[in-house]
C-alpha atoms as a PDB file:
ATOM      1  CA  UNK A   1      93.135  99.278 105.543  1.00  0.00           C
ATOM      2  CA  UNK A   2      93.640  98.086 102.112  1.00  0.00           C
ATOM      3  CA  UNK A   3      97.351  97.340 102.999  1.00  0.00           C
ATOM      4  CA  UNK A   4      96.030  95.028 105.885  1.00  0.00           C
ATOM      5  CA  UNK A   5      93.964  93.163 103.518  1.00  0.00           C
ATOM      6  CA  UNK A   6      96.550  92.482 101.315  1.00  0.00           C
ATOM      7  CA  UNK A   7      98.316  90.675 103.900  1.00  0.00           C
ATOM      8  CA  UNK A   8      95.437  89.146 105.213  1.00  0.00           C
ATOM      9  CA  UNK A   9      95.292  87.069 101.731  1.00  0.00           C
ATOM     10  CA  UNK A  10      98.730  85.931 101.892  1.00  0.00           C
ATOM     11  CA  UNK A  11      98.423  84.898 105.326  1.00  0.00           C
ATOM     12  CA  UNK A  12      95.315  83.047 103.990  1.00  0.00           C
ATOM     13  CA  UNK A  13      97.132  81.498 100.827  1.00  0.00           C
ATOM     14  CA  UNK A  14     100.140  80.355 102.893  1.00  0.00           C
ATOM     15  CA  UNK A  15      98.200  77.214 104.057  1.00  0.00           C
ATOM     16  CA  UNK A  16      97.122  76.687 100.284  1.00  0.00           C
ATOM     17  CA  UNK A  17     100.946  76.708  99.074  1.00  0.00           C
ATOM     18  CA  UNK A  18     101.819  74.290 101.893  1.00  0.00           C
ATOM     19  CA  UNK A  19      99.033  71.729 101.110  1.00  0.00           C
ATOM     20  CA  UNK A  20     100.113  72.463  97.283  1.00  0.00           C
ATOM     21  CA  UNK A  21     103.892  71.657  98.242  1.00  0.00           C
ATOM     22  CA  UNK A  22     102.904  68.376 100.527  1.00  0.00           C
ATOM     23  CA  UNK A  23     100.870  67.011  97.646  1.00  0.00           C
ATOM     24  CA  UNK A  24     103.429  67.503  94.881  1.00  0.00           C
ATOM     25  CA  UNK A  25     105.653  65.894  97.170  1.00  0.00           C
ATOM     26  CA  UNK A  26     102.914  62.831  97.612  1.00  0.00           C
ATOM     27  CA  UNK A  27     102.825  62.832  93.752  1.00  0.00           C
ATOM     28  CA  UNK A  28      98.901  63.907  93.743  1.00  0.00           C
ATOM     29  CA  UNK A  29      97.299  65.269  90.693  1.00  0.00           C
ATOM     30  CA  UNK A  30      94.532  67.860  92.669  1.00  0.00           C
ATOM     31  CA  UNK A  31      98.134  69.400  93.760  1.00  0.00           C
ATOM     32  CA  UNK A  32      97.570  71.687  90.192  1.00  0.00           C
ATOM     33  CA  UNK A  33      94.426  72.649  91.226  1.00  0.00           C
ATOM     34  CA  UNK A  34      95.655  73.908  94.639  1.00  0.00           C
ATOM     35  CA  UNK A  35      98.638  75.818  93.035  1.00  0.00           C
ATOM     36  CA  UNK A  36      96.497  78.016  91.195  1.00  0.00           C
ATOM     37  CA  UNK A  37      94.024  78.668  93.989  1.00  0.00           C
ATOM     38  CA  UNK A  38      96.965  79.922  95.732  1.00  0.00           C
ATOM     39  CA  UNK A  39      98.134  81.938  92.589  1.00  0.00           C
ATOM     40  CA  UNK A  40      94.781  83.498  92.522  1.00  0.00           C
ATOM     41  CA  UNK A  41      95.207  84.328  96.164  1.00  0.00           C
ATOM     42  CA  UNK A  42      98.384  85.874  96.002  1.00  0.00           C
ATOM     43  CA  UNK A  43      97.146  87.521  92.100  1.00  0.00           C
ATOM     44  CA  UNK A  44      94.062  88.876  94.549  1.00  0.00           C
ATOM     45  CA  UNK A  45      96.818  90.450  97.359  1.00  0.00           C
ATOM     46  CA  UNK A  46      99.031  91.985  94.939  1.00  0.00           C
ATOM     47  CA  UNK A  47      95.622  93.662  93.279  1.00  0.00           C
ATOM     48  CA  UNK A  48      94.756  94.838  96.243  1.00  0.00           C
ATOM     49  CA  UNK A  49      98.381  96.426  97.337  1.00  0.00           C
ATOM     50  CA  UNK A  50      98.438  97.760  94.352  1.00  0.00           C
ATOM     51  CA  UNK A  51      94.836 100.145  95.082  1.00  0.00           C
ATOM     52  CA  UNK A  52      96.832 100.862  98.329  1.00  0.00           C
ATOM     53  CA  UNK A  53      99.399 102.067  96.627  1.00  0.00           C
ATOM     54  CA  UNK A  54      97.548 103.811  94.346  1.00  0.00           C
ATOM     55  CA  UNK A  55      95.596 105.264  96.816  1.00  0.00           C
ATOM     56  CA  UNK A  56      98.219 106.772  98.933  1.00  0.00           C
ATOM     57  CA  UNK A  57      99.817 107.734  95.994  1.00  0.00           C
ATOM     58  CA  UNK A  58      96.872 109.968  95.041  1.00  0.00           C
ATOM     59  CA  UNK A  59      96.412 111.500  98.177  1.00  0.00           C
ATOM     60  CA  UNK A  60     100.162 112.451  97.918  1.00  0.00           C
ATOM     61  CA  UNK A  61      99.985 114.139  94.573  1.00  0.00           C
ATOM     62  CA  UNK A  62      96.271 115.477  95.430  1.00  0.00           C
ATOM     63  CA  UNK A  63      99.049 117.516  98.818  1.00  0.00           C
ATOM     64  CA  UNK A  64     101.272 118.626  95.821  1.00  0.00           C
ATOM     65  CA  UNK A  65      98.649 120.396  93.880  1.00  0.00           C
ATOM     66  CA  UNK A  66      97.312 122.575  96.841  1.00  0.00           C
ATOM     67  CA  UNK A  67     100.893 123.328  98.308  1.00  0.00           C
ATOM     68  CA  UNK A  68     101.655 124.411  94.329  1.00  0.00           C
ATOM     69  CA  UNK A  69      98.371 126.449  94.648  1.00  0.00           C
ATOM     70  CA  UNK A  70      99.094 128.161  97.618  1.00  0.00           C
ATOM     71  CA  UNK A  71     102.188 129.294  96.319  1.00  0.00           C
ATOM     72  CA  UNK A  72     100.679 130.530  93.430  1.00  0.00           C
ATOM     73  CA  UNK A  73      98.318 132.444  96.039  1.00  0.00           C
ATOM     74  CA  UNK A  74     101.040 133.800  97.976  1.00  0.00           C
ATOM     75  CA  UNK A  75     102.759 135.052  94.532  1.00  0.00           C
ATOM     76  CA  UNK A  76      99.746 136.798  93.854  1.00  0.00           C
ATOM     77  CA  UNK A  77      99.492 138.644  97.267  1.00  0.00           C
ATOM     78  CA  UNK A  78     102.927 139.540  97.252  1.00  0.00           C
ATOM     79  CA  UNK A  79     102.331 141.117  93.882  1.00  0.00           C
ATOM     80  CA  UNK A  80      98.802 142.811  95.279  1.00  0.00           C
ATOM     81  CA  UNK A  81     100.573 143.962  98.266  1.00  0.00           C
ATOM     82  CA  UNK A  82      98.935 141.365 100.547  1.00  0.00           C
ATOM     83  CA  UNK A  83      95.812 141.439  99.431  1.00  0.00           C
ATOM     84  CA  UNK A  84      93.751 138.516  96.927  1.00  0.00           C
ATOM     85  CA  UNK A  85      90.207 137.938  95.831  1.00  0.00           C
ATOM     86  CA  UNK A  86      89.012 134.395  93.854  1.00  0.00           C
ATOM     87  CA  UNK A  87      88.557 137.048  91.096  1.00  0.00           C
ATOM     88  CA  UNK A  88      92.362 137.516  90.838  1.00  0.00           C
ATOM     89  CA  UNK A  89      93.041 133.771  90.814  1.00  0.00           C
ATOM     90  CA  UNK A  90      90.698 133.006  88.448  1.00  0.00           C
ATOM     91  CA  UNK A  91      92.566 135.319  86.385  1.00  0.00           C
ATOM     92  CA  UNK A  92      95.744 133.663  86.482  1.00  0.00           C
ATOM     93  CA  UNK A  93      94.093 130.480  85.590  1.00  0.00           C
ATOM     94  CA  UNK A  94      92.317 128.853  88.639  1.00  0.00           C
ATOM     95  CA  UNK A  95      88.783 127.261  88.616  1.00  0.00           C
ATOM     96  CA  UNK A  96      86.415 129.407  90.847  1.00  0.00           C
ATOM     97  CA  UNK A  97      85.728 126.600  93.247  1.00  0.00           C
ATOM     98  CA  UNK A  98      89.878 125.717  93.549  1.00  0.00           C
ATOM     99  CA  UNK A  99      90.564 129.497  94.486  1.00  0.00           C
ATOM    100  CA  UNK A 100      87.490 129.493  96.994  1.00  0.00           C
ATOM    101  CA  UNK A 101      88.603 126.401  98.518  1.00  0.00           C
ATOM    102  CA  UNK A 102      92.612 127.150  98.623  1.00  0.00           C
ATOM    103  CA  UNK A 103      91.826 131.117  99.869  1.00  0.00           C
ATOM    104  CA  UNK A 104      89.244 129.290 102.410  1.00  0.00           C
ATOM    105  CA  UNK A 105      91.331 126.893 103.206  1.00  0.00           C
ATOM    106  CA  UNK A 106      94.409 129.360 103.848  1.00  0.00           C
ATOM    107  CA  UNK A 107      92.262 131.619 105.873  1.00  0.00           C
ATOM    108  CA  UNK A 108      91.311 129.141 108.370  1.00  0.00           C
ATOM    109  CA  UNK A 109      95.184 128.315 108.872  1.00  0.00           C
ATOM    110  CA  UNK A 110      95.520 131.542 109.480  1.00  0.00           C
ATOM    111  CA  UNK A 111      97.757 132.426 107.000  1.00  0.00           C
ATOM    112  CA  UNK A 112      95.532 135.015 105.604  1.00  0.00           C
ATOM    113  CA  UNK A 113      92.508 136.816 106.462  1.00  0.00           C
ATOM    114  CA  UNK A 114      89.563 137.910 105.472  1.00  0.00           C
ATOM    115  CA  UNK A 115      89.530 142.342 105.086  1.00  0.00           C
ATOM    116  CA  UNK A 116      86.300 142.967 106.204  1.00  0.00           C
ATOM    117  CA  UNK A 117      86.928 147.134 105.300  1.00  0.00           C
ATOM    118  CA  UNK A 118      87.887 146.474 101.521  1.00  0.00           C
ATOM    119  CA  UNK A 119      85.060 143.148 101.294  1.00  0.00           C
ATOM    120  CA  UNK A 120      82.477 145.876 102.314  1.00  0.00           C
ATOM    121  CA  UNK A 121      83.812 148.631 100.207  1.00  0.00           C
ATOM    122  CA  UNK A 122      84.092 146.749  96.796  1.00  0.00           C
ATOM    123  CA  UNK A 123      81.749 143.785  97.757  1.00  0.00           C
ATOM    124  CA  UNK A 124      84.258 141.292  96.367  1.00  0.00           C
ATOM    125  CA  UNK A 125      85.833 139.230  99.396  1.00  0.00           C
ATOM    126  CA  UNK A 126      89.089 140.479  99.598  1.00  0.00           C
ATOM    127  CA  UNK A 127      91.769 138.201 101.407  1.00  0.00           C
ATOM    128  CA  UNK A 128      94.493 140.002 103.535  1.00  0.00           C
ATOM    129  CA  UNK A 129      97.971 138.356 103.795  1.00  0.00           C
ATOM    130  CA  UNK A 130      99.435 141.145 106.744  1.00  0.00           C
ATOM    131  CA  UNK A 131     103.026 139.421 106.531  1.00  0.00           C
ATOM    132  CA  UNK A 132     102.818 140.561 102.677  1.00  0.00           C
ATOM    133  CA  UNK A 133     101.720 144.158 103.225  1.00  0.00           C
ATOM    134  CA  UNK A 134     104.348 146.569 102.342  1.00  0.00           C
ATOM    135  CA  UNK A 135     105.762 148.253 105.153  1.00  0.00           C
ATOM    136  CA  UNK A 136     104.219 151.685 105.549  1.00  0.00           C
ATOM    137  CA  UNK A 137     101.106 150.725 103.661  1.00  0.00           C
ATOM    138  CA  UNK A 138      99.465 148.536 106.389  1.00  0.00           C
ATOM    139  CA  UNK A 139      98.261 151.926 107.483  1.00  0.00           C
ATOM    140  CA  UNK A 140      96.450 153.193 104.211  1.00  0.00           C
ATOM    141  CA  UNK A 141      94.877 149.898 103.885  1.00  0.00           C
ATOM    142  CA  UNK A 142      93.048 149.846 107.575  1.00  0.00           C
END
């Protein structure tokens, strides 16, 4: 959206640097005075490529951070042979909301699930990652 506005302006300002380039041709004096209205207009699209940029750029980085957590999630199962709580991430350094969200967020992928046995036995959540469970143990954990 912002990236369409930005383009917008310079198709507005290309009138304004024609009737600037026709009157420094004619020798006129308002032909300043047109020049920097289209400076300003092009000063105004590059502002607001720039917050696209910026923008996307964010959202890119904001992609990096949970792919970094959810390795940092799967480390932990693997260590806790398949098995997590928010508990053990806050541990290793996550904020209680980020380890809710990323576990959440990872459960409804369906890369994990949520053991209902072990949530009821401890009453801590407990999230199951089944591709991490040690063969053999899946058994003594159901």
């Amino acid at each position: 959206m912002l990236i369409l506005a930005s383009l917008g302006i310079i198709a507005i300002s290309l009138p304004v640097w024609f009737i600037t380039i026709m009157a420094v041709i004619a020798g006129r004096g308002w032909s300043v005075a047109t020049g920097l209205v289209g400076l300003a207009m092009l000063g105004a699209a590059a502002f607001v490529g720039y917050m696209a940029y910026s923008a996307l750029m964010e959202e890119k980085m904001e992609d990096a951070r949970y792919h970094n957590m959810e390795r940092q999630v799967l480390a932990m199962a693997k260590k806790n042979k398949g098995s997590v709580t928010v508990a053990d991430l806050i541990n290793v350094g996550f904020e209680s909301s980020q380890a809710e969200m990323v576990l959440d967020r990872m459960a409804r992928k369906g890369i994990c699930e949520i053991n209902l046995e072990a949530t009821e036995h401890t009453g801590i959540i407990t999230y199951s990652f089944p591709e991490l469970i040690p063969f053999g143990l899946e058994k003594q954990i159901e």
